[in-house]
N, C-alpha and C. Protein backbone atom coordinates (compact mmCIF):
# COMPACT_ATOMS: atom_id res chain seq x y z
N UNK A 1 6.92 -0.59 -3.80
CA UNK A 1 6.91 -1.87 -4.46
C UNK A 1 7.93 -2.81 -3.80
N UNK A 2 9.33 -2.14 -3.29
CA UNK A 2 10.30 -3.26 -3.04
C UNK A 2 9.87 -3.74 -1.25
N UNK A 3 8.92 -2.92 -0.52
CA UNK A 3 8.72 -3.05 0.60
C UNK A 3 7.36 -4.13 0.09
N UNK A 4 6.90 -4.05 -0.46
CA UNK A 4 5.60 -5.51 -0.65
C UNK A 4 6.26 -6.80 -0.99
N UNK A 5 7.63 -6.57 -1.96
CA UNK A 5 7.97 -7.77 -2.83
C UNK A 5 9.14 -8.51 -1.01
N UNK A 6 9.33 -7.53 -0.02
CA UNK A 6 10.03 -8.21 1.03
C UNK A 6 8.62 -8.50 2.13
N UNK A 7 7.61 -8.06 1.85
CA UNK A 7 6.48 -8.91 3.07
C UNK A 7 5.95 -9.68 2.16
N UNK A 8 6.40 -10.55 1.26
CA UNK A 8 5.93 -11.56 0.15
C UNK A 8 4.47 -11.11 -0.38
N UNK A 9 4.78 -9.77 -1.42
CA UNK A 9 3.49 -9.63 -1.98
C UNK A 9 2.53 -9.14 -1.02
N UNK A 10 2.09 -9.13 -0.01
CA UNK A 10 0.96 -8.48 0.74
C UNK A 10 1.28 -8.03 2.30
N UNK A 11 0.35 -6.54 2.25
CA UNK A 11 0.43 -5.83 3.40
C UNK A 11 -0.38 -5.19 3.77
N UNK A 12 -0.88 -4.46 5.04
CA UNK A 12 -1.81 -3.69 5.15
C UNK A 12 -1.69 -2.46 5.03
N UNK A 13 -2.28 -1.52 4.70
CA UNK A 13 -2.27 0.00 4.71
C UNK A 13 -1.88 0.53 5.95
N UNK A 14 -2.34 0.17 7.18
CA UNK A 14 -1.49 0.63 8.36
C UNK A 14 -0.54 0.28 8.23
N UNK A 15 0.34 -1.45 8.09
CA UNK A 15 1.59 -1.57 7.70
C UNK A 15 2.56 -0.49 6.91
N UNK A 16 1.73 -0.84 5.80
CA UNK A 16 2.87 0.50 4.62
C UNK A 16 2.81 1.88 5.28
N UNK A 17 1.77 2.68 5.75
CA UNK A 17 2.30 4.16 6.42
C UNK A 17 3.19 3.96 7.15
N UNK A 18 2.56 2.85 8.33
CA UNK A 18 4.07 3.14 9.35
C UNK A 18 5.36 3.29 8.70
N UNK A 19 5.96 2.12 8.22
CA UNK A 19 7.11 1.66 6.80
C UNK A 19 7.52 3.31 6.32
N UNK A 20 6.39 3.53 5.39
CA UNK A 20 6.36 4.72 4.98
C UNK A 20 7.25 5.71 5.63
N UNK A 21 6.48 6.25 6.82
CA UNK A 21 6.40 7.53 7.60
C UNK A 21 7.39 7.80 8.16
N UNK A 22 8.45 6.27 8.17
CA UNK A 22 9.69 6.45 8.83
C UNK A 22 10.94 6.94 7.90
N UNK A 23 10.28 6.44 6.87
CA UNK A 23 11.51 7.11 5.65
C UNK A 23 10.95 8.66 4.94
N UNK A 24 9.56 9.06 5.21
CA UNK A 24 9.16 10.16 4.42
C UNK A 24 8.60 10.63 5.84
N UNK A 25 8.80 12.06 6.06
CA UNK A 25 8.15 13.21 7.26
C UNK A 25 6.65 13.53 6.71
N UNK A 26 6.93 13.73 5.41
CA UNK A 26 5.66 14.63 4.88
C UNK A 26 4.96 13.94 4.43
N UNK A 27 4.55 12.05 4.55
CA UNK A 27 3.26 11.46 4.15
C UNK A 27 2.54 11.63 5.11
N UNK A 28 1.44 11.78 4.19
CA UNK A 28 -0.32 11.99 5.23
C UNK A 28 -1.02 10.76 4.22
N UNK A 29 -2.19 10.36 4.78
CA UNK A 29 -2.94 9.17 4.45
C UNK A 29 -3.60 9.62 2.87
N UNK A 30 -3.53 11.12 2.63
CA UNK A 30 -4.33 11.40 1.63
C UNK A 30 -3.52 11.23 0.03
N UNK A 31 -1.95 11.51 0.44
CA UNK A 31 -1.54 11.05 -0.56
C UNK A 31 -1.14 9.49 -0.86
N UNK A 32 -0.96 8.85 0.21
CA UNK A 32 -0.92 7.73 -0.03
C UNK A 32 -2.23 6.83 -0.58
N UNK A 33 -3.10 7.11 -0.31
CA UNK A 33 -4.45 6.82 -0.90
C UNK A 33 -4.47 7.23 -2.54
N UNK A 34 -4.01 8.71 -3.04
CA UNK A 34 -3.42 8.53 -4.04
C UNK A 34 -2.43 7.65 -4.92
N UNK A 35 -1.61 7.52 -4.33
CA UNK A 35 -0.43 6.19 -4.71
C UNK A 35 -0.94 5.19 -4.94
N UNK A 36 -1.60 5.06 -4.29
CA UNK A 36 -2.26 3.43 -4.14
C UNK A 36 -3.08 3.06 -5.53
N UNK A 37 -4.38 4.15 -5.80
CA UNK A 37 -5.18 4.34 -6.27
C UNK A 37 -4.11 4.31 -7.76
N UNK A 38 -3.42 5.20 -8.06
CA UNK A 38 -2.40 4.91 -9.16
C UNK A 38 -1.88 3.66 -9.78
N UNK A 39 -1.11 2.94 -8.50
CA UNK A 39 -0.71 1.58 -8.49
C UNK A 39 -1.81 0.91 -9.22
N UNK A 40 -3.24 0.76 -8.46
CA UNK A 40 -3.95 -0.18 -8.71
C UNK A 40 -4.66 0.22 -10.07
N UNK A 41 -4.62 1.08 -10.42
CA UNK A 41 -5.37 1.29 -11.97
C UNK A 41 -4.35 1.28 -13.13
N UNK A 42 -2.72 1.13 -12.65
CA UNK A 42 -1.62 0.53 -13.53
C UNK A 42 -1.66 -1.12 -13.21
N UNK A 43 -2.52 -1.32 -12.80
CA UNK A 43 -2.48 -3.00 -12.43
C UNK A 43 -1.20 -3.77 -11.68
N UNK A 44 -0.53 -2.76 -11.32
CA UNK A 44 0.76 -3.44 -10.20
C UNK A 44 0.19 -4.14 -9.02
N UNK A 45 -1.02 -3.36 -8.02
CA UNK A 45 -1.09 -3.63 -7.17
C UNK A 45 -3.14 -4.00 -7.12
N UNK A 46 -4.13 -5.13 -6.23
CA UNK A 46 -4.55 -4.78 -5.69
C UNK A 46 -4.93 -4.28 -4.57
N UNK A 47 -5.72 -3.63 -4.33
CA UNK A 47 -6.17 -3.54 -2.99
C UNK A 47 -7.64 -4.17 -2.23
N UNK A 48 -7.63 -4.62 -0.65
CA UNK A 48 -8.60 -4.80 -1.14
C UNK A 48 -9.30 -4.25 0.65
N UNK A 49 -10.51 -4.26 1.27
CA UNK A 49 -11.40 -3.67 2.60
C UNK A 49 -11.33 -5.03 3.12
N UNK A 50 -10.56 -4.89 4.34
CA UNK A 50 -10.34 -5.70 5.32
C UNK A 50 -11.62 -5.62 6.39
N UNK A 51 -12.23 -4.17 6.80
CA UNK A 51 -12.50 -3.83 7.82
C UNK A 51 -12.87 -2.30 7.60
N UNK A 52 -14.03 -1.63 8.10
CA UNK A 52 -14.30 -0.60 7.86
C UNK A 52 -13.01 0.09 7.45
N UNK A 53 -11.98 0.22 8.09
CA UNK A 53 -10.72 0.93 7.79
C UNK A 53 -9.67 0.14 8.04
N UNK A 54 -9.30 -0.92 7.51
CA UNK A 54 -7.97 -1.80 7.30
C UNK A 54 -8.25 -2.26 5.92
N UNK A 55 -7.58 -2.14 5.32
CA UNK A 55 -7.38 -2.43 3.66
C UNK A 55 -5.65 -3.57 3.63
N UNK A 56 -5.91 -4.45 2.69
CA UNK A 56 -4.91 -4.87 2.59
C UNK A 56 -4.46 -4.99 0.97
N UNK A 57 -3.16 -4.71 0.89
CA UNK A 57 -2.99 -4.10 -0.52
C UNK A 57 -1.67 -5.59 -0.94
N UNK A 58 -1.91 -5.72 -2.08
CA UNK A 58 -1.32 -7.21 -2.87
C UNK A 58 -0.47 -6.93 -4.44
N UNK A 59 0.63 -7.51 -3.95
CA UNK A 59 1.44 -7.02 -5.32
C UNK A 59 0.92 -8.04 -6.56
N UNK A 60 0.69 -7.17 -7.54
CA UNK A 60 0.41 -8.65 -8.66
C UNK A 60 0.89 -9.10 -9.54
N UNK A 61 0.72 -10.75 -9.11
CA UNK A 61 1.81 -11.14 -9.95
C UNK A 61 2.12 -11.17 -11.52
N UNK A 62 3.01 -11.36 -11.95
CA UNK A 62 2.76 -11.53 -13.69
C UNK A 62 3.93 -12.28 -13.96
């Protein structure tokens, strides 16, 4: 969350792993797809298909 609220609210899924991967060894795409999926059905975040496989994910506001 505090890495979206410093790229003003929106990023891409390749963005956040990289981000990710440098502070955590053990993320793989499958749990982060989890996370995400969490986020967005607590209504923090959407996401949305950029591109067969680029997604861009959006903090929401309130």
């Amino acid at each position: 969350m505090e890495l979206l609220e410093k790229k003003r609210g929106t990023i891409t899924d390749e963005e956040l792993c990289k981000a990710l991967q440098g502070s955590k060894n053990d993320l793989n795409v499958r749990a982060l797809n989890k996370t995400l999926m969490k986020l967005e059905i607590n209504g923090l975040i959407r996401v949305f298909d950029l591109t067969k496989n680029k997604r861009r994910i959006e903090l929401v506001k309130k």
